[in-house]
Protein backbone atom coordinates (compact mmCIF):
# COMPACT_ATOMS: atom_id res chain seq x y z
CA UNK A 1 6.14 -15.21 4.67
CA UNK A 2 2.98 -14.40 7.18
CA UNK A 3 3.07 -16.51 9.87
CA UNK A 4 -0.22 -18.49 10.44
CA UNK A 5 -0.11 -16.27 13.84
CA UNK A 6 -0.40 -13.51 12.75
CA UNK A 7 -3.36 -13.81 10.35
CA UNK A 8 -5.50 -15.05 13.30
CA UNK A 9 -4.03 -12.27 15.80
CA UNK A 10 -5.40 -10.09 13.15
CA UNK A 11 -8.52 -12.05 13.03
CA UNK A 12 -9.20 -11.88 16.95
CA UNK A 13 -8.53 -7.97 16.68
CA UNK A 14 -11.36 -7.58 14.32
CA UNK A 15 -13.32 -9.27 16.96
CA UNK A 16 -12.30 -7.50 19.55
CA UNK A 17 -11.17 -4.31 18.68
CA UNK A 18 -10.65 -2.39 22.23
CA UNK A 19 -7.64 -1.18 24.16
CA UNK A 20 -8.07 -3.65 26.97
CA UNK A 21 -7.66 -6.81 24.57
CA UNK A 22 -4.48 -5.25 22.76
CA UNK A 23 -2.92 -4.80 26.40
CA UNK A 24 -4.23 -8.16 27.57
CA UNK A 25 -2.83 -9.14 24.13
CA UNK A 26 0.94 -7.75 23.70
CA UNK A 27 2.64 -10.48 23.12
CA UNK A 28 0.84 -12.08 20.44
CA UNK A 29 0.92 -8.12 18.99
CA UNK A 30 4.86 -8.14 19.40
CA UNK A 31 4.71 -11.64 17.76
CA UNK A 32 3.06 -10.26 15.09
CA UNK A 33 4.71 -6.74 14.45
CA UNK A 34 8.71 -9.28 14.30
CA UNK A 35 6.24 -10.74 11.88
CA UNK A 36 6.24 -7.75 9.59
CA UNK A 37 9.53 -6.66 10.09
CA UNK A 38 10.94 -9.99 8.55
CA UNK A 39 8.44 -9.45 5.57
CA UNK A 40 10.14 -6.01 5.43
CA UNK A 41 13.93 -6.71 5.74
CA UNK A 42 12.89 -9.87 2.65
CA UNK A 43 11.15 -7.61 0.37
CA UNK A 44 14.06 -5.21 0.80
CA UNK A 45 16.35 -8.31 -0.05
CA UNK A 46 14.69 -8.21 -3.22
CA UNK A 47 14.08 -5.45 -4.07
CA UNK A 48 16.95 -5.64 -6.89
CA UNK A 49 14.71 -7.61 -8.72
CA UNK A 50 11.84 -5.41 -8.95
CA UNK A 51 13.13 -2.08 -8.99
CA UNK A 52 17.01 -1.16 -8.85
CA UNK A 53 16.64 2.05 -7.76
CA UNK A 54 14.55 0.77 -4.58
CA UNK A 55 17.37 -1.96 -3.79
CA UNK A 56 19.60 1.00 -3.44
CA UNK A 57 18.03 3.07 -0.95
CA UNK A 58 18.73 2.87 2.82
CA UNK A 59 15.47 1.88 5.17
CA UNK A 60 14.54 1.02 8.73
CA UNK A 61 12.52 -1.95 8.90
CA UNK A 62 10.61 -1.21 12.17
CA UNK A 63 9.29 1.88 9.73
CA UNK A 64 8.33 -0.27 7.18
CA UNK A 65 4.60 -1.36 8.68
CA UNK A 66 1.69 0.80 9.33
CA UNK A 67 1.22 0.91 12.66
CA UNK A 68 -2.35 -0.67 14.43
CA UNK A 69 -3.30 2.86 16.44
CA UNK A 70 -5.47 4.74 13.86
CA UNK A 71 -5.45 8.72 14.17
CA UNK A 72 -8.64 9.96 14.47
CA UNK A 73 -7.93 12.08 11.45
CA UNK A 74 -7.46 8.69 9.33
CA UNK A 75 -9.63 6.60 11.63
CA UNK A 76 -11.44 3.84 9.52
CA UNK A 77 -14.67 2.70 11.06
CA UNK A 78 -15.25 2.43 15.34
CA UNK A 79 -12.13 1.03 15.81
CA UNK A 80 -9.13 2.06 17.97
CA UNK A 81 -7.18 0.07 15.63
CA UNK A 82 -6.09 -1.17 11.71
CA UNK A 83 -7.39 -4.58 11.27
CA UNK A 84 -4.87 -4.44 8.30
CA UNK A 85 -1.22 -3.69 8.14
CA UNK A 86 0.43 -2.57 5.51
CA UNK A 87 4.59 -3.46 5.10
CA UNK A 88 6.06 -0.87 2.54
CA UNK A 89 9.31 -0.83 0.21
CA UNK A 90 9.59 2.86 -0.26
CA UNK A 91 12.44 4.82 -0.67
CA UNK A 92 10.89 7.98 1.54
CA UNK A 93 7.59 8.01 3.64
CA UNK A 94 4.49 5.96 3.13
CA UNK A 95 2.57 9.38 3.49
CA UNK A 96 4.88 11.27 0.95
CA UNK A 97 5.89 9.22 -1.58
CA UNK A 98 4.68 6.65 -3.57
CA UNK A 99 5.78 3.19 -2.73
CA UNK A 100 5.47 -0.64 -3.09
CA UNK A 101 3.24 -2.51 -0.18
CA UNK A 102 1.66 -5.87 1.22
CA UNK A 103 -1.36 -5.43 2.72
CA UNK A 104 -2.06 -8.23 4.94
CA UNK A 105 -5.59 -8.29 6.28
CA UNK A 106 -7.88 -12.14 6.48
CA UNK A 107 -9.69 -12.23 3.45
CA UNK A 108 -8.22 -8.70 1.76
CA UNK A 109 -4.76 -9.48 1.22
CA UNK A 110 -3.31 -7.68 -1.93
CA UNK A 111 0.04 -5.87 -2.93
CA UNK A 112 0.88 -3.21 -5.38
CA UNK A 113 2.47 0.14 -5.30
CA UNK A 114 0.49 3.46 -4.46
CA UNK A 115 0.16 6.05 -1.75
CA UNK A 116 -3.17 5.95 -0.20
CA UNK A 117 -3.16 8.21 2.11
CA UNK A 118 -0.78 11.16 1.43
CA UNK A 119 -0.20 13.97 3.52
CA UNK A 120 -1.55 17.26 2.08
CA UNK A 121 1.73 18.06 0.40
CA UNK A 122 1.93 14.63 -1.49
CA UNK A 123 -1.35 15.01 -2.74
CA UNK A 124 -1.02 18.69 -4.41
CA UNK A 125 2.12 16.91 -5.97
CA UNK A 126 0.25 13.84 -7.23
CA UNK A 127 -2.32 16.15 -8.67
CA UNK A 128 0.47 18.85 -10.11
CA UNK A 129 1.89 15.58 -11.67
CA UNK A 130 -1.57 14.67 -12.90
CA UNK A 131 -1.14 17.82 -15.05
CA UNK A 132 1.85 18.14 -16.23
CA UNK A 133 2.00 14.98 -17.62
CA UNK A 134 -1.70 12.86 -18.39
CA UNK A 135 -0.49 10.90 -21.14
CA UNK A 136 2.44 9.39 -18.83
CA UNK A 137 -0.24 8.55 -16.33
CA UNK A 138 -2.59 6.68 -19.00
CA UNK A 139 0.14 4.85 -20.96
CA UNK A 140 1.42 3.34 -17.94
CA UNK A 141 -3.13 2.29 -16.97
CA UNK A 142 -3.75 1.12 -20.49
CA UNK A 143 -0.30 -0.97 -21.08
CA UNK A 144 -1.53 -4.92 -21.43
CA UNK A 145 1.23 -5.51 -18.46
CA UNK A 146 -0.09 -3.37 -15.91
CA UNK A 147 -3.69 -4.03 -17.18
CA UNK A 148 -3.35 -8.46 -16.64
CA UNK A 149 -2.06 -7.71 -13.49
CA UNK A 150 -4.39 -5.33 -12.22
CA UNK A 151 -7.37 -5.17 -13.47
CA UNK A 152 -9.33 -2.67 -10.92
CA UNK A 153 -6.54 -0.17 -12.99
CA UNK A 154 -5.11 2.78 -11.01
CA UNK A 155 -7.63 2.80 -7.89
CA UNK A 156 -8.44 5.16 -5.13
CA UNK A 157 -9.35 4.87 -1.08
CA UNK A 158 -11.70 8.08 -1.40
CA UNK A 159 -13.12 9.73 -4.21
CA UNK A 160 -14.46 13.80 -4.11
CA UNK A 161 -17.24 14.28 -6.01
CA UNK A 162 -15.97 17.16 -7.84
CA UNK A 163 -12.70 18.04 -9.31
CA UNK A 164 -10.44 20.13 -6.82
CA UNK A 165 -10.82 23.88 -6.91
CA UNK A 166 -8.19 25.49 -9.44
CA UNK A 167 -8.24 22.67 -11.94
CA UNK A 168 -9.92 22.49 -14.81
CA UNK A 169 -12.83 19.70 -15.40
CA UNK A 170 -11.27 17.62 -17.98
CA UNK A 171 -12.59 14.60 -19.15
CA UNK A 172 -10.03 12.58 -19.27
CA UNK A 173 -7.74 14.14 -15.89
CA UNK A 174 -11.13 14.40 -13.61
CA UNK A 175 -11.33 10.81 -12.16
CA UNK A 176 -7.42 10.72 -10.62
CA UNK A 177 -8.10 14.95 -9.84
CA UNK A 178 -11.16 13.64 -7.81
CA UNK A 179 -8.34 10.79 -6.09
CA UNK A 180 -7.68 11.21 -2.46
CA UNK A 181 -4.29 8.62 -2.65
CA UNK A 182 -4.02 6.40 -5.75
CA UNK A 183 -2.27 3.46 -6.61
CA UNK A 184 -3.15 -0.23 -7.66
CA UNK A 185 -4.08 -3.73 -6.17
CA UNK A 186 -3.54 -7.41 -7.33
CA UNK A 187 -5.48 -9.76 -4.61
CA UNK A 188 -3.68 -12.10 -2.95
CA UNK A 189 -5.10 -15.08 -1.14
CA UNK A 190 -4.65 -15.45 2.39
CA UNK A 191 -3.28 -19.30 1.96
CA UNK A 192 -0.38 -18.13 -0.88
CA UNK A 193 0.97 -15.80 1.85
CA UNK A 194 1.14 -18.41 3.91
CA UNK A 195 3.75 -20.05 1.59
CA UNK A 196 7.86 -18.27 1.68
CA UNK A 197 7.38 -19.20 -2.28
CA UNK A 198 4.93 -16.26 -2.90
CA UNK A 199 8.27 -14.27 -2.43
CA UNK A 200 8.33 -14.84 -6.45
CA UNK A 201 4.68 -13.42 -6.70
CA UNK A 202 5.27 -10.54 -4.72
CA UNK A 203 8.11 -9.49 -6.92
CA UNK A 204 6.42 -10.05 -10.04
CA UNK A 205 3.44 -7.78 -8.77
CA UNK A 206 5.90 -5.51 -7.60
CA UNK A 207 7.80 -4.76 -11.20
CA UNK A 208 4.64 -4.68 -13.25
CA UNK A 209 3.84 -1.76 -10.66
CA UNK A 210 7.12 -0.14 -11.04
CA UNK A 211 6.27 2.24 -13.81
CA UNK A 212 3.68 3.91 -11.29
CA UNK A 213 6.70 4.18 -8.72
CA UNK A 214 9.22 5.70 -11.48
CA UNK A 215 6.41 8.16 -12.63
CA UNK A 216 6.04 9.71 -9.55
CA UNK A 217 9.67 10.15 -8.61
């Protein structure tokens, strides 16, 4: 699945995270970016058994990765660039909708479904969906299923300290309210991802996150 080349190009841009070594770099980059498409174009393959409705929606592998520039507007740390990628199986756009994804990083591999950094539109629709429908939203975070495979539970990149301005400060809706992007995470280690066999772990991961794909449709 990830080539051993690509988790130690990853590891050498963490090292040396600076425009001149990507340039001085490009081929191990392009190595690594046919990489991820292949990971894309498989989980696609299988997407059938995971989530039917996925399997049956048309995509574009080379926009199924984040990309390594970071906007400043999503910047995280000094970096010019993501030290982690993320390969999606969405059926719209990583920043709109939420989807399934591998993130492959050394030493913080995990997959799971979410969308962790929505544009401003997604997120007034995750939090309008918040509201008109809690109890969906806890069934699927306190079903044994979703709760053996992840057991961080429905998780966020950035929290606000206090619940968004026009909603009320319920007890029980205030921590996903407060959620900048939510999803969840099962960790992976690096050395399973090394193996094509963890195709069968993937898509186990992927259908216990399902329901928090389907709820958001």
């Amino acid at each position: 699945m990830v080539e051993p080349e690509t988790f130690t190009f990853l590891a050498d841009l963490a090292a040396n995270n600076r425009k001149a070594w990507m340039d001085a770099n490009r081929e191990d980059r392009d190595d690594a970016l046919r990489n991820f498409t292949g990971m894309a174009i498989t989980l696609y393959d299988y997407a059938d058994r995971f989530d039917p409705y996925m399997a049956e929606t048309k995509f574009n592998p080379r926009q199924s990765y984040s990309k390594f520039f970071q906007e400043p507007r999503d910047r995280v740390g000094p970096g010019l660039y993501r030290t982690g990628v993320d390969v999606f199986v969405n059926a719209g756009q990583p920043t709109e909708n939420v989807g399934y994804y591998l993130h492959i990083e050394p030493g913080n591999c995990h997959a799971g479904a979410g969308l962790f950094h929505p544009s401003k539109t997604a997120l007034a629709r995750l939090r309008t969906r918040f509201v008109d429908d809690l109890r969906g939203l806890t069934d699927i975070a306190t079903d044994p299923d979703f709760i053996e495979t992840f057991p961080e539970g429905i998780v966020t990149r950035k929290a606000l300290r206090t619940v968004p301005e026009g909603y009320e400060n319920d007890a029980v809706a205030a921590p996903y309210l407060k959620m900048v992007g939510l999803g969840c995470r099962k960790d992976l280690p690096d050395a399973l991802l090394l193996d094509d066999d963890v195709i069968d772990v993937l898509i186990e991961t992927f259908r216990c996150s399902s329901p928090l794909v389907r709820f958001f449709d």
